[in-house]
PDB file of N, CA and C in Angstrom:
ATOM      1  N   UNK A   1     110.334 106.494  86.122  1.00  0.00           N
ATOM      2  CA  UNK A   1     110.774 106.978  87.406  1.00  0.00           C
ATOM      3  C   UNK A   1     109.577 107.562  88.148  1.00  0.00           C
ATOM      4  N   UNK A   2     109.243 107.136  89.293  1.00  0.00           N
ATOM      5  CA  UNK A   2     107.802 107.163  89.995  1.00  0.00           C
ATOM      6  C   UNK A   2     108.506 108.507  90.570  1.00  0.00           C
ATOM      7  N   UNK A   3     107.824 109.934  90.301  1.00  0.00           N
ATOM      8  CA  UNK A   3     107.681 110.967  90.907  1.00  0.00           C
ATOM      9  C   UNK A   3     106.478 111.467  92.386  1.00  0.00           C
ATOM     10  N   UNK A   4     106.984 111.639  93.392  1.00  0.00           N
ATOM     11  CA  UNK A   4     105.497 112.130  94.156  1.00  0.00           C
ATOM     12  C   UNK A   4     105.657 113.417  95.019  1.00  0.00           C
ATOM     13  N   UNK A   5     104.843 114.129  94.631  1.00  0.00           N
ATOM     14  CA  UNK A   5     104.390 115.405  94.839  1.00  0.00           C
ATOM     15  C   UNK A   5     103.685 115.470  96.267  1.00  0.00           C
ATOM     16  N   UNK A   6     104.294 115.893  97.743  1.00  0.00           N
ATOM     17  CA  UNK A   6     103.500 116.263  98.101  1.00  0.00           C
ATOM     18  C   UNK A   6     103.074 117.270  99.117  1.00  0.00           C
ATOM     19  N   UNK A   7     101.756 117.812  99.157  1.00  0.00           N
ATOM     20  CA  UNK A   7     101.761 119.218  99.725  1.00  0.00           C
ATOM     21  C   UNK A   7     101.529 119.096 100.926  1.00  0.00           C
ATOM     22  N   UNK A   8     101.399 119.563 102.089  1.00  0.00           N
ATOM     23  CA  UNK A   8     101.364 119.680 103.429  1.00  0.00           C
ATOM     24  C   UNK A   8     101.036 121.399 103.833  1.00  0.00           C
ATOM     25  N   UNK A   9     100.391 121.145 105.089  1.00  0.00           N
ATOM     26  CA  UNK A   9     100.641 122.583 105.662  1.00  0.00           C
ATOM     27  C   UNK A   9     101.825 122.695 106.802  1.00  0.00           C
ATOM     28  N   UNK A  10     101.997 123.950 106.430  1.00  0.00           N
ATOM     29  CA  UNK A  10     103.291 124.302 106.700  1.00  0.00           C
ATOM     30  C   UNK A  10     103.857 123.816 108.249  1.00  0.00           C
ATOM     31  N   UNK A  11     104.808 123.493 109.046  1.00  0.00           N
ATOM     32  CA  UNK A  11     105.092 123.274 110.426  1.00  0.00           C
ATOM     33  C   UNK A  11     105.663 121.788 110.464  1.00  0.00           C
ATOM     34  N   UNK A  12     105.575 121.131 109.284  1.00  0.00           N
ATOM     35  CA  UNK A  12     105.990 119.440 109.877  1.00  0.00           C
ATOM     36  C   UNK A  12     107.419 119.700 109.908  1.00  0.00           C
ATOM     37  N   UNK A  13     107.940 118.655 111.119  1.00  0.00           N
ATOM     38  CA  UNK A  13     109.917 119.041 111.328  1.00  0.00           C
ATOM     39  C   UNK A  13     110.106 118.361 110.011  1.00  0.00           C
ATOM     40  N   UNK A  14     111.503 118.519 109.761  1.00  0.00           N
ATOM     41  CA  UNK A  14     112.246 117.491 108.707  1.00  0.00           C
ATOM     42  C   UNK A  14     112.264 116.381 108.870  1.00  0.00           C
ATOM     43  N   UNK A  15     112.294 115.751 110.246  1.00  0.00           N
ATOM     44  CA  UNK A  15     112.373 114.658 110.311  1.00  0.00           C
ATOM     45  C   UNK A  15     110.869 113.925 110.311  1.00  0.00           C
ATOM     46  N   UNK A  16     110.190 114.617 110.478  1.00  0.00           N
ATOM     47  CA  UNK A  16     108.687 113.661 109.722  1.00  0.00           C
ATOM     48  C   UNK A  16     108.659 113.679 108.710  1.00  0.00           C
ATOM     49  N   UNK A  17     109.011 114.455 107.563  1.00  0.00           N
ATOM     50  CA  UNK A  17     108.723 114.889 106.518  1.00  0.00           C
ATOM     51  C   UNK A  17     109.945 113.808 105.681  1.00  0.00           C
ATOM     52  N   UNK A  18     111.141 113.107 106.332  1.00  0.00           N
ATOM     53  CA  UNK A  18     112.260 112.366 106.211  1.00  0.00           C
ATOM     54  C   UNK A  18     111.638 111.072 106.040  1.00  0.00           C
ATOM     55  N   UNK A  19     110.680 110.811 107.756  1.00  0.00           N
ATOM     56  CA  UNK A  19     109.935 109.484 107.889  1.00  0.00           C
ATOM     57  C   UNK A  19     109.090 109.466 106.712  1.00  0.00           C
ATOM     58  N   UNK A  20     108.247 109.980 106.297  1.00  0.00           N
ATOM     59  CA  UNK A  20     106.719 110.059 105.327  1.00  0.00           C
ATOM     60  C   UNK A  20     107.801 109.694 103.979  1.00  0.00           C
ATOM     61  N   UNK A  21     108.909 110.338 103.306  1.00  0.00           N
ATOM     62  CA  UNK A  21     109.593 110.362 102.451  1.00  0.00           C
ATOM     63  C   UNK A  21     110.198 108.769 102.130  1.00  0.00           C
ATOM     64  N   UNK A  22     110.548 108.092 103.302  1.00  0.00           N
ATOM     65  CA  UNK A  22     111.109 106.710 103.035  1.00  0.00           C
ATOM     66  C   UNK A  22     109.645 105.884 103.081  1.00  0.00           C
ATOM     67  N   UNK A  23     108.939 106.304 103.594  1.00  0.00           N
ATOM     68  CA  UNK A  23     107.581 104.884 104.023  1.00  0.00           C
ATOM     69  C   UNK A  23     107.199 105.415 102.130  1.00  0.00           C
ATOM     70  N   UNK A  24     106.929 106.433 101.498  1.00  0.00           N
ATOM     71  CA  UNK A  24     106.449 106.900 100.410  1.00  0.00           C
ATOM     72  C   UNK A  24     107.654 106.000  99.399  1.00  0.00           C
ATOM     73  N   UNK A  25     108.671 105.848  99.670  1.00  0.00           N
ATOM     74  CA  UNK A  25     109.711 105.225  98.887  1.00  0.00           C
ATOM     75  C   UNK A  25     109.320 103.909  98.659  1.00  0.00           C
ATOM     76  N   UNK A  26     109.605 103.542 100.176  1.00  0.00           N
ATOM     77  CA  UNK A  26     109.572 101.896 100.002  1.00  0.00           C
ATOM     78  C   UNK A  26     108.170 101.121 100.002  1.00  0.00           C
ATOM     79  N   UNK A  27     107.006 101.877  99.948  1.00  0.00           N
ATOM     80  CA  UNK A  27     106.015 101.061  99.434  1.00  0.00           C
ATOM     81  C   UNK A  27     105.782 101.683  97.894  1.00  0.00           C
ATOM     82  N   UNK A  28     106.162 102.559  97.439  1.00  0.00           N
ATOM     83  CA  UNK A  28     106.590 102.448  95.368  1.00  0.00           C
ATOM     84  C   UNK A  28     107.102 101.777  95.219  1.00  0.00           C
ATOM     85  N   UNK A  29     108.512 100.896  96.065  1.00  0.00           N
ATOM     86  CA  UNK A  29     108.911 100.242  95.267  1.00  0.00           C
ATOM     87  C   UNK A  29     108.495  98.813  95.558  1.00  0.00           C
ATOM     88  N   UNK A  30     107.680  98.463  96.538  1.00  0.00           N
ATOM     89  CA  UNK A  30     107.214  97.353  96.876  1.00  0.00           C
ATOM     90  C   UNK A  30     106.111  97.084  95.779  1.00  0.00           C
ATOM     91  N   UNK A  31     105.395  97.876  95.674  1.00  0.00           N
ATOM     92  CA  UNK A  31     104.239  97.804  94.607  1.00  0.00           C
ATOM     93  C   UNK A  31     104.694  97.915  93.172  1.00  0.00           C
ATOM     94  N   UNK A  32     105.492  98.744  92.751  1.00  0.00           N
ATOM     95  CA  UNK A  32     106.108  99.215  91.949  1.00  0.00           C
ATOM     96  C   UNK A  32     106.928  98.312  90.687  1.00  0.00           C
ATOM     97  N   UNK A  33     107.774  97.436  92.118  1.00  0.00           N
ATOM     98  CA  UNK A  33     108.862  96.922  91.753  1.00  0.00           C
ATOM     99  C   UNK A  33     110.174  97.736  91.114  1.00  0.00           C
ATOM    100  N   UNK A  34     110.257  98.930  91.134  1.00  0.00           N
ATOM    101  CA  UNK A  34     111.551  99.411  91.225  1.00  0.00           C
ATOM    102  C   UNK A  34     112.344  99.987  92.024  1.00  0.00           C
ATOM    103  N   UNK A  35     113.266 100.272  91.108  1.00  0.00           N
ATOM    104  CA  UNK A  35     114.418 100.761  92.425  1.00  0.00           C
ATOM    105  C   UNK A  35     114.677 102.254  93.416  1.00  0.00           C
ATOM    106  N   UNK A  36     114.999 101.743  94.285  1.00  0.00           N
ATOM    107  CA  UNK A  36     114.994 103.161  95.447  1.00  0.00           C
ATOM    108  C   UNK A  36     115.333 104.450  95.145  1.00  0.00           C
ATOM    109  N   UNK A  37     116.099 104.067  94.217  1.00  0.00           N
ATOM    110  CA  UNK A  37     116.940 104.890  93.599  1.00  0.00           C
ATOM    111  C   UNK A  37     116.326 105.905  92.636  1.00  0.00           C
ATOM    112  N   UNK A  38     115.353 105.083  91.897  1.00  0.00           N
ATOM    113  CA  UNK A  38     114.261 106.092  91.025  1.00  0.00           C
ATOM    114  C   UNK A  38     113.203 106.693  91.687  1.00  0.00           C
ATOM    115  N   UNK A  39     112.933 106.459  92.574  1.00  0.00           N
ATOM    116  CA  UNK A  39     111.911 107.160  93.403  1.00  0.00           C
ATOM    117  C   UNK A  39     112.040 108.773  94.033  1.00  0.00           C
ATOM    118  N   UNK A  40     111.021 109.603  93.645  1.00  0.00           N
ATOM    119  CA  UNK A  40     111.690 110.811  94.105  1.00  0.00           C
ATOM    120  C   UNK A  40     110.093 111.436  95.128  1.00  0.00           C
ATOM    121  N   UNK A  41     110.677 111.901  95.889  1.00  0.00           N
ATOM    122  CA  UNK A  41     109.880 112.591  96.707  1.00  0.00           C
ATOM    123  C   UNK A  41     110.346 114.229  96.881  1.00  0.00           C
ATOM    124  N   UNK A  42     108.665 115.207  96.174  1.00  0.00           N
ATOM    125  CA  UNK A  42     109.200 116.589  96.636  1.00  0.00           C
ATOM    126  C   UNK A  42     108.002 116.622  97.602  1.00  0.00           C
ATOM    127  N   UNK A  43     108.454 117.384  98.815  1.00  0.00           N
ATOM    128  CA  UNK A  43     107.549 117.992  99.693  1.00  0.00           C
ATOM    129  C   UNK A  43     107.346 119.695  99.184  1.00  0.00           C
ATOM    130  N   UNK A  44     105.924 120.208  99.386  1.00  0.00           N
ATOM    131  CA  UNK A  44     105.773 121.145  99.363  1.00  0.00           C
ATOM    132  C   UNK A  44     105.080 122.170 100.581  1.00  0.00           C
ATOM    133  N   UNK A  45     105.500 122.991 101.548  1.00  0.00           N
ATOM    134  CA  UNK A  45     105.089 123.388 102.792  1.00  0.00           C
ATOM    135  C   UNK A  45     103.817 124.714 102.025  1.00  0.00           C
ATOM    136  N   UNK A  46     102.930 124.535 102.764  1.00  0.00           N
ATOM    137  CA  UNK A  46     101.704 125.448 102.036  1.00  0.00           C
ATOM    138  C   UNK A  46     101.180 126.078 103.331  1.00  0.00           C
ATOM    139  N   UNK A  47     100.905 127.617 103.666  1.00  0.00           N
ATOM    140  CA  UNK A  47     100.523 128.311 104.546  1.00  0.00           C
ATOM    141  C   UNK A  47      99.077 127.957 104.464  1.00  0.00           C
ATOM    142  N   UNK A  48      98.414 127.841 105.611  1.00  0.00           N
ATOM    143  CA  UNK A  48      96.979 127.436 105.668  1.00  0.00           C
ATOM    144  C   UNK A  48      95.718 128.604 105.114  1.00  0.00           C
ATOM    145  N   UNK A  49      96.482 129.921 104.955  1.00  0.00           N
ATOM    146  CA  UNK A  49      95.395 130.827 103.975  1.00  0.00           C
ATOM    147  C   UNK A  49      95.814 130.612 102.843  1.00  0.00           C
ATOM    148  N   UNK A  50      96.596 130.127 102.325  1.00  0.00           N
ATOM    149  CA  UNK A  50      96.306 129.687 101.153  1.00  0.00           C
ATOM    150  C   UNK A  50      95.972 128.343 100.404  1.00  0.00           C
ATOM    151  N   UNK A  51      95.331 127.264 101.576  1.00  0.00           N
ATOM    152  CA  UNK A  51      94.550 126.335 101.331  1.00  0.00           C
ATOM    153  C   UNK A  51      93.205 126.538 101.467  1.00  0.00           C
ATOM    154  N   UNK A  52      92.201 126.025 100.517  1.00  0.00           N
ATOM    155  CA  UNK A  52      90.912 126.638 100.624  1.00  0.00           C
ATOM    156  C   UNK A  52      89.998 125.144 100.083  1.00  0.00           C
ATOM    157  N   UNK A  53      89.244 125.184 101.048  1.00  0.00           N
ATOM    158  CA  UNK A  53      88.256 123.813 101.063  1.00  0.00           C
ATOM    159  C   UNK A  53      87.138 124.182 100.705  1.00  0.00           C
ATOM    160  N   UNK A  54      86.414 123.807  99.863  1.00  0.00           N
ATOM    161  CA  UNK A  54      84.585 124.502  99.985  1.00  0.00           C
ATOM    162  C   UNK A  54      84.718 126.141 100.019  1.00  0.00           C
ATOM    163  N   UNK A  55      86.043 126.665  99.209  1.00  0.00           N
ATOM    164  CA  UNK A  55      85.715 128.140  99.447  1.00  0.00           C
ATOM    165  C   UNK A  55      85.919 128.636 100.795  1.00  0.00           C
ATOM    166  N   UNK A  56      86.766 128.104 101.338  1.00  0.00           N
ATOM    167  CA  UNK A  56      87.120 128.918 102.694  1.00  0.00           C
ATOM    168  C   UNK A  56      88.657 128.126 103.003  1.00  0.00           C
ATOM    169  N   UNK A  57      88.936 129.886 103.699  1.00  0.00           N
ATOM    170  CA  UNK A  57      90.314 128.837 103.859  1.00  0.00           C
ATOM    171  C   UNK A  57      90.779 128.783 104.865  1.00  0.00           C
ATOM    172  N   UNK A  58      91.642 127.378 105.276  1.00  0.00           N
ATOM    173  CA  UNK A  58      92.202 126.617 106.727  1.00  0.00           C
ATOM    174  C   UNK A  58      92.605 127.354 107.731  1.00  0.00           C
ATOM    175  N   UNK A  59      93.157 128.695 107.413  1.00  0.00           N
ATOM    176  CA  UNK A  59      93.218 129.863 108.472  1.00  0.00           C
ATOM    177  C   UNK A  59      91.745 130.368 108.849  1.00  0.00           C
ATOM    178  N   UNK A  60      91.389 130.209 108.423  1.00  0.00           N
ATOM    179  CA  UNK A  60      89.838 130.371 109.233  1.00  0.00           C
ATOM    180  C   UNK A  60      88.991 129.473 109.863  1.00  0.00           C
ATOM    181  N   UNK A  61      89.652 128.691 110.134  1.00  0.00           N
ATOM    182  CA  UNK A  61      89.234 126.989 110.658  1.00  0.00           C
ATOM    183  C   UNK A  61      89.817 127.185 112.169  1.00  0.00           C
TER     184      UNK A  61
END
């Protein structure tokens, strides 16, 4: 069962986060070859001070 994890900073509506979730579906299972059904998508919303690139973080960008 193809699991995908993924993080974002915080602010995307649901409904992008809906779109990104099916395009993330249906090319696992295009490549994949399985079913829709096993495919799982978690989103995770992440505040930008607590993303940190090179030691600094995106709130300071």
């Amino acid at each position: 069962m193809p699991f995908i994890h993924v993080r974002l900073f915080e602010g995307r509506t649901p409904e992008k986060k809906a779109e990104l979730g099916e395009a993330l579906t249906r090319e696992t299972v295009r490549v994949l070859g399985c079913a829709p059904e096993s495919v799982d998508v978690v989103f995770d919303d992440v505040k930008r001070h607590d993303w940190m690139t090179a030691g600094k973080s995106h709130a300071a960008k």
